[in-house]
C-alpha atoms as a PDB file:
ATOM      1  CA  UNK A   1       0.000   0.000   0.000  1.00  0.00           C
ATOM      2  CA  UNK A   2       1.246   3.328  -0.832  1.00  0.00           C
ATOM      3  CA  UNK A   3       1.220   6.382   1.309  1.00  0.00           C
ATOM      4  CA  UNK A   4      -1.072   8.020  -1.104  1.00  0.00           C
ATOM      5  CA  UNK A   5      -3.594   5.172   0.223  1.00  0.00           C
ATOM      6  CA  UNK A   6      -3.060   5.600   3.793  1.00  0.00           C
ATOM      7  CA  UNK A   7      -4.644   8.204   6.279  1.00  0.00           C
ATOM      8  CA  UNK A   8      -2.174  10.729   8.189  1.00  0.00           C
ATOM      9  CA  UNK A   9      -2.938   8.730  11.386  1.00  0.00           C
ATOM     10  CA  UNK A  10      -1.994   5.362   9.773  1.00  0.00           C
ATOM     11  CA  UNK A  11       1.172   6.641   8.118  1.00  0.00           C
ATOM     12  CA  UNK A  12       1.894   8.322  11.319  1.00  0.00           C
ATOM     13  CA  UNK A  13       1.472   4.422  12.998  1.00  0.00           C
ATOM     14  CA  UNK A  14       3.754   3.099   9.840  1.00  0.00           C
ATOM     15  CA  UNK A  15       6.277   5.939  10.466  1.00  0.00           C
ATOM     16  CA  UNK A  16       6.855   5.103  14.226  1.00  0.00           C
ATOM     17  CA  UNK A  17       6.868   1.519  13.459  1.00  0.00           C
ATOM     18  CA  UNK A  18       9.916   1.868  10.940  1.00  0.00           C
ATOM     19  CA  UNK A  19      11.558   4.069  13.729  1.00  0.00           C
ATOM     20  CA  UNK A  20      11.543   1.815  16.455  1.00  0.00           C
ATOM     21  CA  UNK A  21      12.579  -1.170  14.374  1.00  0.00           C
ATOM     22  CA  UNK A  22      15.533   0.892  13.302  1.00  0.00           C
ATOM     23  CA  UNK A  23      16.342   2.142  16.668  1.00  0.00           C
ATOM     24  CA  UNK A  24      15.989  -1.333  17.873  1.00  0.00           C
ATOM     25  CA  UNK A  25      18.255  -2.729  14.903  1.00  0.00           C
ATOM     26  CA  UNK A  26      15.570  -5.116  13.475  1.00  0.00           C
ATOM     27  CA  UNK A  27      16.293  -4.190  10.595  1.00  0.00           C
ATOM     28  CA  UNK A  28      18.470  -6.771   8.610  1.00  0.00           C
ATOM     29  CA  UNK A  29      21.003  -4.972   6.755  1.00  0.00           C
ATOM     30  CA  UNK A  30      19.188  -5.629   2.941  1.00  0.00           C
ATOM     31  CA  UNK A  31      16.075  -4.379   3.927  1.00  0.00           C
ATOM     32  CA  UNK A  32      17.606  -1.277   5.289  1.00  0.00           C
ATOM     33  CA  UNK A  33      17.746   1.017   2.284  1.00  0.00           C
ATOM     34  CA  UNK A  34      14.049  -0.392   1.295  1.00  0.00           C
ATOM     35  CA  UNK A  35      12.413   0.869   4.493  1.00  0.00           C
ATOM     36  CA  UNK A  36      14.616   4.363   5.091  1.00  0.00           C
ATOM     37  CA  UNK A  37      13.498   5.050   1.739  1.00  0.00           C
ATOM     38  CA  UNK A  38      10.226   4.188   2.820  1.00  0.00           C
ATOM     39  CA  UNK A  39      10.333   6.453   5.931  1.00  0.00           C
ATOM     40  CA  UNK A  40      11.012   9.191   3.595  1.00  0.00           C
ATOM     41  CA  UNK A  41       7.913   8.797   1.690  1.00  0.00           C
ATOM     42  CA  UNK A  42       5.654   8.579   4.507  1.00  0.00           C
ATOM     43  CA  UNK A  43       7.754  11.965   6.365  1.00  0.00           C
ATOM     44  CA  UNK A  44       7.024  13.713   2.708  1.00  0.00           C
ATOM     45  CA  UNK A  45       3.417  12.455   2.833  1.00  0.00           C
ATOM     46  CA  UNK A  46       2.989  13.445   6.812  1.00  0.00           C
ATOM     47  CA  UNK A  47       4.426  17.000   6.313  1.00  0.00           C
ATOM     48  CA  UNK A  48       2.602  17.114   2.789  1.00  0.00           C
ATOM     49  CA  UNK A  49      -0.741  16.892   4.593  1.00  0.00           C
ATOM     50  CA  UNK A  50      -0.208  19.440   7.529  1.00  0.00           C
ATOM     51  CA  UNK A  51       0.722  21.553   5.198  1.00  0.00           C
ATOM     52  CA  UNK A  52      -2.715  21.638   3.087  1.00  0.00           C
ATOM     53  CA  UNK A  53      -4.558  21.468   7.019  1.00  0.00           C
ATOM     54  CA  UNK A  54      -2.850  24.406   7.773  1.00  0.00           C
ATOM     55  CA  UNK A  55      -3.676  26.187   4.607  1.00  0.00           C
ATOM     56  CA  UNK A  56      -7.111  24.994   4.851  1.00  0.00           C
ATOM     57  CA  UNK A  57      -7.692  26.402   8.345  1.00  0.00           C
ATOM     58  CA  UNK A  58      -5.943  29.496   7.419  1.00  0.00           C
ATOM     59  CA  UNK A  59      -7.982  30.030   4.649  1.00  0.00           C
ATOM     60  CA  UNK A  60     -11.389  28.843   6.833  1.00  0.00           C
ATOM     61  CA  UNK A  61     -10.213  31.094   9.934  1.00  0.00           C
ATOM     62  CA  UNK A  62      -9.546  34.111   7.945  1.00  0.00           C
ATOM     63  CA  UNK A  63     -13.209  34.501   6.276  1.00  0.00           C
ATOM     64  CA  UNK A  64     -15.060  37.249   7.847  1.00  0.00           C
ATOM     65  CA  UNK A  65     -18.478  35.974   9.286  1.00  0.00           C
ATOM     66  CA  UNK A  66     -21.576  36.082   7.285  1.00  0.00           C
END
């Protein structure tokens, strides 16, 4: 499944998954490229879709009331 399938809060779960395997060196050493690289998608995606929140609060925030 790509992170363009997955929800912020699932990537998020994904994301911390890969991190504590690699800070817990379950990682074997050929896989290691395969999931950093897939960290960095999911980081891109993450940031990616706080960004457009963010925009899309600014933008609802920033409309005078009717």
């Amino acid at each position: 499944m790509s992170e363009n399938n997955l929800s912020y809060s699932e990537s998020l779960k994904k994301l911390e998954a890969l991190l504590e395997q690699l800070e817990n060196g379950d990682l074997d050493i050929d896989l290691l490229s395969t999931k950093v690289k897939e960290a960095t998608g999911l980081i891109r995606f993450c940031k990616e879709k706080l960004r457009n929140t963010e925009a899309e609060l600014e933008q609802f925030l920033d409309k005078p009331e009717d």
